[in-house]
C-alpha atoms as a PDB file:
ATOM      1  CA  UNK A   1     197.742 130.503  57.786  1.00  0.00           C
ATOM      2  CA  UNK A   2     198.086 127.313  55.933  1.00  0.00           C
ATOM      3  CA  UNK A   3     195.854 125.284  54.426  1.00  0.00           C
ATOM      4  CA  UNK A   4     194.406 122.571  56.696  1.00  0.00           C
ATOM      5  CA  UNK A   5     191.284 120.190  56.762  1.00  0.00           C
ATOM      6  CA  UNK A   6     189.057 122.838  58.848  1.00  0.00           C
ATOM      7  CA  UNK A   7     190.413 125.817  56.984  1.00  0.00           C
ATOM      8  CA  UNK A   8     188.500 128.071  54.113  1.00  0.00           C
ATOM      9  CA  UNK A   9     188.756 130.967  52.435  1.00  0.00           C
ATOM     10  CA  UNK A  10     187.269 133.648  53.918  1.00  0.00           C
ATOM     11  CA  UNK A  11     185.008 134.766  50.673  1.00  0.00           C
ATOM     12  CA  UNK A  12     183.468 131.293  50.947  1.00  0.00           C
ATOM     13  CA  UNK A  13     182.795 131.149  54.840  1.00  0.00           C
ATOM     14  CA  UNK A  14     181.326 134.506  54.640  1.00  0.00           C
ATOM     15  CA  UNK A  15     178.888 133.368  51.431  1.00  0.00           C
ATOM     16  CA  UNK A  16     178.401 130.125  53.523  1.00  0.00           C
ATOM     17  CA  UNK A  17     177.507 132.430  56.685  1.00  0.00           C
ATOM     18  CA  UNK A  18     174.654 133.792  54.261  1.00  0.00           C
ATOM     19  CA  UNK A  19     176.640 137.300  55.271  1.00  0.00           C
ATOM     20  CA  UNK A  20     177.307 138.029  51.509  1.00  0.00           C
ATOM     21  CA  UNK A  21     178.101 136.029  47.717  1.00  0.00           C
ATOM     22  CA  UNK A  22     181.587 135.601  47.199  1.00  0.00           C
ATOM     23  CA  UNK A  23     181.533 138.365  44.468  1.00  0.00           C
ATOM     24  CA  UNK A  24     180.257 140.698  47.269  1.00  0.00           C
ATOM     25  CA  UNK A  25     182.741 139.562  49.845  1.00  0.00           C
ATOM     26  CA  UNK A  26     185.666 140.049  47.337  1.00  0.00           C
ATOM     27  CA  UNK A  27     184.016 143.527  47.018  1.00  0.00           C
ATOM     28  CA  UNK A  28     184.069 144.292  50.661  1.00  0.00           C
ATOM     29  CA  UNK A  29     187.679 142.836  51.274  1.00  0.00           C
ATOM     30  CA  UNK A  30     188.955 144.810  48.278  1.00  0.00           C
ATOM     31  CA  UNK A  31     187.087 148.210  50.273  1.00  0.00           C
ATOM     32  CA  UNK A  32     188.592 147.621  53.734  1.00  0.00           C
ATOM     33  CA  UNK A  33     185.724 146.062  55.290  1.00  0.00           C
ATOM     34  CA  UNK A  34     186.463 142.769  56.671  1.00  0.00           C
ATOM     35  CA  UNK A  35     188.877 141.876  59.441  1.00  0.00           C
ATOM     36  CA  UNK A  36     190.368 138.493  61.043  1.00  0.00           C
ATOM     37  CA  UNK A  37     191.177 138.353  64.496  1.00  0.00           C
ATOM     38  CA  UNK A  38     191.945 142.142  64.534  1.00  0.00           C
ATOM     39  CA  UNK A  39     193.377 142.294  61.466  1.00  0.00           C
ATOM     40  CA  UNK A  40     192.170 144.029  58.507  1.00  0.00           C
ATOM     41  CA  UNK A  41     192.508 141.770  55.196  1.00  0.00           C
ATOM     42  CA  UNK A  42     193.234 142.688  51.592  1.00  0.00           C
ATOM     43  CA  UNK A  43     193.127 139.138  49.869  1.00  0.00           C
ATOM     44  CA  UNK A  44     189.709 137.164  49.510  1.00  0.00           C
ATOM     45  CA  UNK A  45     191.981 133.700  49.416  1.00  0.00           C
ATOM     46  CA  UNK A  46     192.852 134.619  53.211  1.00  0.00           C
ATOM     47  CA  UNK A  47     192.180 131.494  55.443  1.00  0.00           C
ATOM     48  CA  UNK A  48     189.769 131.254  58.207  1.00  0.00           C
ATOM     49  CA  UNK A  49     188.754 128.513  60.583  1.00  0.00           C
ATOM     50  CA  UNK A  50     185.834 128.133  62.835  1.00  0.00           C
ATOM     51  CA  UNK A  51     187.383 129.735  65.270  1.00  0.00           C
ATOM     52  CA  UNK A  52     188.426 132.476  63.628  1.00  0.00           C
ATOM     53  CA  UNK A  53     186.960 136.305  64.777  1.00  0.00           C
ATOM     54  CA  UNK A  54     185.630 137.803  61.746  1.00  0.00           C
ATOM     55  CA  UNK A  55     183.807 141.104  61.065  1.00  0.00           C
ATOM     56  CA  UNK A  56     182.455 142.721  58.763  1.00  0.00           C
ATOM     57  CA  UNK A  57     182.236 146.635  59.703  1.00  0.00           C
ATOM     58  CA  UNK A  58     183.263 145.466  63.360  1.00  0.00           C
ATOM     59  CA  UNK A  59     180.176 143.310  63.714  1.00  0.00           C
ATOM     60  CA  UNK A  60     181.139 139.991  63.997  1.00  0.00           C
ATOM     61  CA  UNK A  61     180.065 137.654  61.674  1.00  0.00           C
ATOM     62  CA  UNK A  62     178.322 134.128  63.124  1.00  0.00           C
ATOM     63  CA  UNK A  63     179.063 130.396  62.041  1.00  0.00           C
ATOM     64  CA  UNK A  64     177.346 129.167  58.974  1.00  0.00           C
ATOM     65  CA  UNK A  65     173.782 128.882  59.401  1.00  0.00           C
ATOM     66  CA  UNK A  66     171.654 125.890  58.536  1.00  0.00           C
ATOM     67  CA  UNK A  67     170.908 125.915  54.809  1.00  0.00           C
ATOM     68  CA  UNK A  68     167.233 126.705  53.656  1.00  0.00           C
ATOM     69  CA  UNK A  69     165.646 127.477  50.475  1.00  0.00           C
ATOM     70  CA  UNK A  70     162.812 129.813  49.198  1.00  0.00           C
ATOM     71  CA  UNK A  71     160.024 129.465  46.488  1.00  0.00           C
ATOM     72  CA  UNK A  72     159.727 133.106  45.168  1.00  0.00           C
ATOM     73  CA  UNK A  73     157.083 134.286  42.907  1.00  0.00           C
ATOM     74  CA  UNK A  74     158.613 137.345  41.195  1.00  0.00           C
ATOM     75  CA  UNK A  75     156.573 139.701  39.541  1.00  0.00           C
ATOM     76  CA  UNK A  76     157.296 142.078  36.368  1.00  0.00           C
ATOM     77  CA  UNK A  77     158.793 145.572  37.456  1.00  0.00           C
ATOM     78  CA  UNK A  78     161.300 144.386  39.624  1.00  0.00           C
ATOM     79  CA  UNK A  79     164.824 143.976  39.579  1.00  0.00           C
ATOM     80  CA  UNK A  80     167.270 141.202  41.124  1.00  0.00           C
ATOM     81  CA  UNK A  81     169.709 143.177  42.678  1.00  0.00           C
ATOM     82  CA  UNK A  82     170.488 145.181  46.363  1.00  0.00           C
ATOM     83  CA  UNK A  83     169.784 148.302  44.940  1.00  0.00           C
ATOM     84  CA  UNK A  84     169.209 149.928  41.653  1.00  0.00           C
ATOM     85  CA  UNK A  85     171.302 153.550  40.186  1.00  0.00           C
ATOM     86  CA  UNK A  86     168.401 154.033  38.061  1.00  0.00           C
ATOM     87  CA  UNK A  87     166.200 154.127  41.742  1.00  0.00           C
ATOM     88  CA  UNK A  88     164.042 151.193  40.370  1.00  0.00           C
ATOM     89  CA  UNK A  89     161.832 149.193  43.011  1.00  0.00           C
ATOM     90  CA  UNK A  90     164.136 145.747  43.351  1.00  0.00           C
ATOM     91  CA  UNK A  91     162.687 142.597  44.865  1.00  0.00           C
ATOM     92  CA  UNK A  92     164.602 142.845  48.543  1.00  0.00           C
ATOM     93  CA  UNK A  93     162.021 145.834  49.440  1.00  0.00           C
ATOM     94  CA  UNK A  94     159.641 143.738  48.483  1.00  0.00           C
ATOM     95  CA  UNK A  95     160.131 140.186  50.269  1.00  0.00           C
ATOM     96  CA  UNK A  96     158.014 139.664  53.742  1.00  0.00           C
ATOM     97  CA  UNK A  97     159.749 140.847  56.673  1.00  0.00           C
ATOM     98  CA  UNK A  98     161.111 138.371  58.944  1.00  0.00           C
ATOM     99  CA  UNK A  99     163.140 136.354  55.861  1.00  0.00           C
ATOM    100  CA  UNK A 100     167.062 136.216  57.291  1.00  0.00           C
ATOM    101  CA  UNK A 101     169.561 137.931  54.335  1.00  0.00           C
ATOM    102  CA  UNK A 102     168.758 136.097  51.767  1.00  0.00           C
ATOM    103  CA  UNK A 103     170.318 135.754  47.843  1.00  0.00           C
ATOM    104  CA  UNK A 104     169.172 134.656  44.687  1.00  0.00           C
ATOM    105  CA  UNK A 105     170.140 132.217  42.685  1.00  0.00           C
ATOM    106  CA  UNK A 106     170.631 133.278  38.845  1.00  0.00           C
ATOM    107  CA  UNK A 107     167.744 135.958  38.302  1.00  0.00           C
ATOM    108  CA  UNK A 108     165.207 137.472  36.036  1.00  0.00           C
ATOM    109  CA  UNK A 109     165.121 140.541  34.257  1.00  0.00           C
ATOM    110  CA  UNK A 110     163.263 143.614  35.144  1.00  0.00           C
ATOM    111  CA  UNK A 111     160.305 142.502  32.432  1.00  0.00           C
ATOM    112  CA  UNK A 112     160.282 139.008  33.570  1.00  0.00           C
ATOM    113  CA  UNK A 113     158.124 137.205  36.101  1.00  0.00           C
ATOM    114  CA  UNK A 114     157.676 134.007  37.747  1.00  0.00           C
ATOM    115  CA  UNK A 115     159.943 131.467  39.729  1.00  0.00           C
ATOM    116  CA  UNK A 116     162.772 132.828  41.667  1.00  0.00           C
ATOM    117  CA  UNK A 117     165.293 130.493  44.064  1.00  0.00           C
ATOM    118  CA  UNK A 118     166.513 132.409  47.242  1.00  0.00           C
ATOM    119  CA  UNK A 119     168.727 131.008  49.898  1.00  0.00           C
ATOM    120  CA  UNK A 120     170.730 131.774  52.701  1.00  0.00           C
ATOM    121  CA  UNK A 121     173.638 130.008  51.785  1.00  0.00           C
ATOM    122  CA  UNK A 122     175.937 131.281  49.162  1.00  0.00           C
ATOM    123  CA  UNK A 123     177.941 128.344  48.316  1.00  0.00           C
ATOM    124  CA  UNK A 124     174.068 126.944  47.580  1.00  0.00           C
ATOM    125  CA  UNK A 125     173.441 129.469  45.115  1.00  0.00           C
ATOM    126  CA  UNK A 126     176.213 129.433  43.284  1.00  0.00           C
ATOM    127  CA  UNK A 127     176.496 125.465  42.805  1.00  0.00           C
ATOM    128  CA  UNK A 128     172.964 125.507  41.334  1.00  0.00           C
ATOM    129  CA  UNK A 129     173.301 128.487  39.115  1.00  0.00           C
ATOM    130  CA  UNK A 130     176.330 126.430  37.214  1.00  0.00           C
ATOM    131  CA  UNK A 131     175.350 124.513  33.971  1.00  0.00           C
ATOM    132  CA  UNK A 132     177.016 121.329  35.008  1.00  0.00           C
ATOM    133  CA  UNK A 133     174.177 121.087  37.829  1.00  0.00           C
ATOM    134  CA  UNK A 134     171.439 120.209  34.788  1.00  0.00           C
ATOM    135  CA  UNK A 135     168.776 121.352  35.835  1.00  0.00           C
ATOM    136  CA  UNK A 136     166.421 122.631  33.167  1.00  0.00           C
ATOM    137  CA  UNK A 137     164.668 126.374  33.640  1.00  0.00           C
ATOM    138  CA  UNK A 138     161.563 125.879  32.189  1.00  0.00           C
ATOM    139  CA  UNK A 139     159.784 129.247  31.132  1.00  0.00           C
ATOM    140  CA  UNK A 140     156.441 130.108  29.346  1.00  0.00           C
ATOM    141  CA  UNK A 141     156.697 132.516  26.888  1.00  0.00           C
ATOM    142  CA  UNK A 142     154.479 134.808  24.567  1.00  0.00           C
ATOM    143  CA  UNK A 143     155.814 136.471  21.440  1.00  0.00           C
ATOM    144  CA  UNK A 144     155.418 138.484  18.625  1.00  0.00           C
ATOM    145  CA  UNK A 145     154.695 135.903  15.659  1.00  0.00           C
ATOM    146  CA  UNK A 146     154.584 132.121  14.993  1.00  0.00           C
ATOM    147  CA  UNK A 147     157.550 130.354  14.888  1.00  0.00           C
ATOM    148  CA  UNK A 148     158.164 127.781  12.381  1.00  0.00           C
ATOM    149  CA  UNK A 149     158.803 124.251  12.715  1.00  0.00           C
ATOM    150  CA  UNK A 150     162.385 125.392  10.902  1.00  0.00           C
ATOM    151  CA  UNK A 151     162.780 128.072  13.951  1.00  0.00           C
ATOM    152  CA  UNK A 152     162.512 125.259  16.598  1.00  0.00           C
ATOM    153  CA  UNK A 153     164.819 123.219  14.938  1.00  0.00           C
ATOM    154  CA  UNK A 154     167.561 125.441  15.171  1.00  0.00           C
ATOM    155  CA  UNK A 155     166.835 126.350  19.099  1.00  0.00           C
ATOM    156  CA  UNK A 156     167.306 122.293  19.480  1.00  0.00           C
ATOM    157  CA  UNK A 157     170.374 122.215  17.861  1.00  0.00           C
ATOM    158  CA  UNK A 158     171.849 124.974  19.272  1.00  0.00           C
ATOM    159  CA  UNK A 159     172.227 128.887  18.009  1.00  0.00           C
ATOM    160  CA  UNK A 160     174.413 131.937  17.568  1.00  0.00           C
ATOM    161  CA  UNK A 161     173.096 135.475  17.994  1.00  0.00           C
ATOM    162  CA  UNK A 162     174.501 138.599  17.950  1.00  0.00           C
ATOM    163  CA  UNK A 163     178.005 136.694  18.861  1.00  0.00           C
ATOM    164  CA  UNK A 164     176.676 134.571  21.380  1.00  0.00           C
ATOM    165  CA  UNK A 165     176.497 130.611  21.400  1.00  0.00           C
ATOM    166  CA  UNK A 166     173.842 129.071  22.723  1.00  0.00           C
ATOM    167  CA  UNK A 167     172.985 125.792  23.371  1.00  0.00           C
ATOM    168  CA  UNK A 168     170.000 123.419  22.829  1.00  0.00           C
ATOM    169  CA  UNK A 169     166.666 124.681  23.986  1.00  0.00           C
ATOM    170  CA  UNK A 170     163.280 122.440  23.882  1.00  0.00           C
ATOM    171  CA  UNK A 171     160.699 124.861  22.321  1.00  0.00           C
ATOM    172  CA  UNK A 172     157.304 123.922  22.161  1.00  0.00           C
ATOM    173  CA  UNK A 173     154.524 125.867  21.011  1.00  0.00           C
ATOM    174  CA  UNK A 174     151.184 125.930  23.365  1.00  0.00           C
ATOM    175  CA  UNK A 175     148.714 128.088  21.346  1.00  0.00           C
ATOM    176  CA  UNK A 176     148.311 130.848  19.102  1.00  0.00           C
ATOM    177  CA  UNK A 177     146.147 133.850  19.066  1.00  0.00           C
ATOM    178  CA  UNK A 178     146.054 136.551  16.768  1.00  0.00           C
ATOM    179  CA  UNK A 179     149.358 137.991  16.228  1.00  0.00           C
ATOM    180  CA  UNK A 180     150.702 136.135  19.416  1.00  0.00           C
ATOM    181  CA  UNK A 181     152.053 132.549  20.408  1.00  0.00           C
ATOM    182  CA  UNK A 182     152.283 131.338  23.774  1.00  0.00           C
ATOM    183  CA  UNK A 183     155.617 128.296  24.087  1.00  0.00           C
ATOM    184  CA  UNK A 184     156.398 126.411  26.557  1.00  0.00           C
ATOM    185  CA  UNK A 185     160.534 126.960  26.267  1.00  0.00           C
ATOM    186  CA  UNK A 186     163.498 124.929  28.575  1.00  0.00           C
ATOM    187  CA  UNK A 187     167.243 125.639  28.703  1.00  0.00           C
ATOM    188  CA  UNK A 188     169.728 124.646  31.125  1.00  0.00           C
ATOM    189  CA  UNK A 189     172.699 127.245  30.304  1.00  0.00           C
ATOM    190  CA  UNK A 190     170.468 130.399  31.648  1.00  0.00           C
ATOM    191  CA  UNK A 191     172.775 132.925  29.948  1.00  0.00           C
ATOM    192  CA  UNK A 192     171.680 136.781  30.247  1.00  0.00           C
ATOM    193  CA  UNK A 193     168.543 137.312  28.571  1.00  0.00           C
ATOM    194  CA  UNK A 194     169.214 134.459  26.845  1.00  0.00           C
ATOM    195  CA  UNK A 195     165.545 133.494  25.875  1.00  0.00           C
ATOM    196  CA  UNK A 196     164.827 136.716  24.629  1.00  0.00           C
ATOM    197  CA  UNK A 197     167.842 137.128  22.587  1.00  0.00           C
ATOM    198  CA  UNK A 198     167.161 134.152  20.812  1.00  0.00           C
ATOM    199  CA  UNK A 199     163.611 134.582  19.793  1.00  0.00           C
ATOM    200  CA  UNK A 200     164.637 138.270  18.984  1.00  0.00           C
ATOM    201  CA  UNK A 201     167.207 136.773  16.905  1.00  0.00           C
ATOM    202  CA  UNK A 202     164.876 134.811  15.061  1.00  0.00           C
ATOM    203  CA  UNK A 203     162.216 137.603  14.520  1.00  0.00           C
ATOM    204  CA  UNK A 204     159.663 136.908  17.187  1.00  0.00           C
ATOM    205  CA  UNK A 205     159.984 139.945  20.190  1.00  0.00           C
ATOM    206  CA  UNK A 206     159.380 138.451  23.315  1.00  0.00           C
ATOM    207  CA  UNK A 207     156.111 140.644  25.433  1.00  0.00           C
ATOM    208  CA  UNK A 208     155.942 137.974  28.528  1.00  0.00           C
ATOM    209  CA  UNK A 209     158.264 135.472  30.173  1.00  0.00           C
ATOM    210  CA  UNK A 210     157.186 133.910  33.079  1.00  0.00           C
ATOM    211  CA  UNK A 211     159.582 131.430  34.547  1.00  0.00           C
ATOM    212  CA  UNK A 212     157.536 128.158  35.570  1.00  0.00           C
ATOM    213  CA  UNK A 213     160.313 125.956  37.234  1.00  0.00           C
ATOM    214  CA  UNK A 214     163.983 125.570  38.317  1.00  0.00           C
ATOM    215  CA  UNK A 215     165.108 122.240  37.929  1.00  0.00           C
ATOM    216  CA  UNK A 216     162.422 120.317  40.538  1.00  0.00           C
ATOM    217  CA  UNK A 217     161.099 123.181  41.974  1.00  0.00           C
ATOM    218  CA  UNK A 218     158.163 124.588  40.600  1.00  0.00           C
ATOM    219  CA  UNK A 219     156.411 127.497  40.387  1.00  0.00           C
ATOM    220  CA  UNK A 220     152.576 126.195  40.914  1.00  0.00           C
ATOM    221  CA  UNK A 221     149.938 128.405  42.535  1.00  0.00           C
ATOM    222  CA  UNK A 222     152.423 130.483  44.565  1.00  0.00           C
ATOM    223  CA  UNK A 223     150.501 134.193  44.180  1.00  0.00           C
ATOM    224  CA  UNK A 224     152.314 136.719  42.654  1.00  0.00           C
ATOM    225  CA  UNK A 225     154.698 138.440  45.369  1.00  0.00           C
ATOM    226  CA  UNK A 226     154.699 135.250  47.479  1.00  0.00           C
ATOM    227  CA  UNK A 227     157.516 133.497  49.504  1.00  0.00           C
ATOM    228  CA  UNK A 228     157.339 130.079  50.350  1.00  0.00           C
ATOM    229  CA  UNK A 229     160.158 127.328  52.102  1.00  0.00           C
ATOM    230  CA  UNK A 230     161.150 124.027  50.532  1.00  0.00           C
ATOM    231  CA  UNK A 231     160.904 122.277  53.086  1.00  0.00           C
ATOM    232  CA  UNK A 232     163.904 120.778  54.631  1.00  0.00           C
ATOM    233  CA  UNK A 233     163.247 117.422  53.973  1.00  0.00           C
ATOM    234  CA  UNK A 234     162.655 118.003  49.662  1.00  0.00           C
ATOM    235  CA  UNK A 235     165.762 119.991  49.908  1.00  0.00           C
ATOM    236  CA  UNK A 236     167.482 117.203  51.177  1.00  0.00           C
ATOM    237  CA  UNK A 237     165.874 114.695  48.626  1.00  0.00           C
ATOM    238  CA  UNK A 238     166.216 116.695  45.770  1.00  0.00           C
ATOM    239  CA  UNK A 239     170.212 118.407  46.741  1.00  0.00           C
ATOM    240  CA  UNK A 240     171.842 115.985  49.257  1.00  0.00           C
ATOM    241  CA  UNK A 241     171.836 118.985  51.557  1.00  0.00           C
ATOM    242  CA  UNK A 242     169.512 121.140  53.947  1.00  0.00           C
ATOM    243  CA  UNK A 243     171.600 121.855  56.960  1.00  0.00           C
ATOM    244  CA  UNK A 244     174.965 122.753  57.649  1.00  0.00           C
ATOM    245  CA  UNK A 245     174.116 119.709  60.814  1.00  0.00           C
ATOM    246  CA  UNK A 246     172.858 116.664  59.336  1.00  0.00           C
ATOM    247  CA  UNK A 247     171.289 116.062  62.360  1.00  0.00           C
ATOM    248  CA  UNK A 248     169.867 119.666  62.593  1.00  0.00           C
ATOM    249  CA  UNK A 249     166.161 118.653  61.514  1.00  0.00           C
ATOM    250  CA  UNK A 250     165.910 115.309  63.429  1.00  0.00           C
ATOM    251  CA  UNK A 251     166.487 116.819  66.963  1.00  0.00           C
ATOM    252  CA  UNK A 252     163.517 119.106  65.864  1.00  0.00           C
ATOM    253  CA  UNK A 253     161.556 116.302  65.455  1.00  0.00           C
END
């Protein structure tokens, strides 16, 4: 098929279906999985259009669903991720029953704790996980020490550790206690681990992270293990977006 103004690529239509992430999709193509109009397909760049019969496993797959967003207060002891090899507890058999398929976007480590994005849209996810977005993750942090005013200088203008560049991060400290210090730390690259690496780099372990807000979502008083929706209008405000049909949340009205 050539390209044409209604045309996609069936990795994105799938991630936009909230089906799978593109990663996943490419995954599933590359294993057999996924068909078009009766046809099995080998390339994720293969074209679809709306009226296009996909499936995945011979279940077909339905049209893009209205885009929502979740508030997600992740606690330690959980990982971001389908499943686990090591058989650790991961936050999908977790999340309240009833939620459709739902993805995160970016994650936290196994340790970490606090404010987690989902969505149902793919394409969602992955355009507010980029850097270019610039929206700040804001974390609180306790660590092993008390950095210097020298340490916080170099987070601001930007360090290398253990091969790794990273760039600026606001570090503030909050309050010290014994051999602890609680910061208030924001960064808008996200990179693996990236705030522990940094203070580890520096000398001061990291023995809590608790992520506080995403951009202009915040954590707040959501309880530990609890999921709540942006509402549609907010997501609108704050991403120019909130439905696949702009005029999906008037007609409810």
């Amino acid at each position: 098929m050539n390209a044409t103004a209604d045309s996609e690529r069936i990795a994105k239509r799938l991630s936009r279906a909230g089906v799978c992430s593109r990663r996943e999709a490419e995954r599933w193509i590359a294993e057999g999985r996924i068909s078009v109009d009766g046809k099995r397909i080998s390339e994720p760049g293969t074209l679809v259009t709306a009226a296009s019969d996909i499936r995945v496993d011979g279940k077909p797959v339905g049209a893009p669903q209205e885009t929502r967003l979740w508030r997600y207060h992740k606690p330690a002891g959980l990982i971001c991720s389908n499943r686990d090899p090591e058989g650790r507890p991961t936050i999908f058999e977790r999340l309240p029953k009833g939620l459709p398929r739902v993805m995160t976007v970016g994650r936290l480590d196994y340790d970490s704790e606090g404010l987690l994005l989902l969505t149902n849209d793919g394409e969602l996810a992955r355009r507010l996980e980029l850097p270019s977005t610039g929206w700040v993750r804001r974390y609180r942090v306790r660590l092993f020490g008390a950095p210097t005013e020298d340490d916080i200088a170099k987070l601001a203008k930007g360090i290398t550790a253990d091969g790794v560049a990273y760039d600026s991060i606001d570090a503030a400290i909050d309050s010290s206690k014994g051999s602890n210090t609680w910061m208030t730390v924001g960064l808008r690259e996200g990179k693996n681990r990236e705030v522990r690496k940094v203070f580890a780099h520096l000398g001061y372990p990291v023995n809590r992270l608790i992520r506080i807000a995403y951009g202009p979502f915040q954590l707040g008083k959501l309880p530990r293990g609890g999921v709540e929706e942006v509402p549609r209008r907010v997501l609108r405000d704050q991403l120019g977006t909130g439905s696949k049909d702009g005029n999906a949340d008037r007609r409810r009205k």
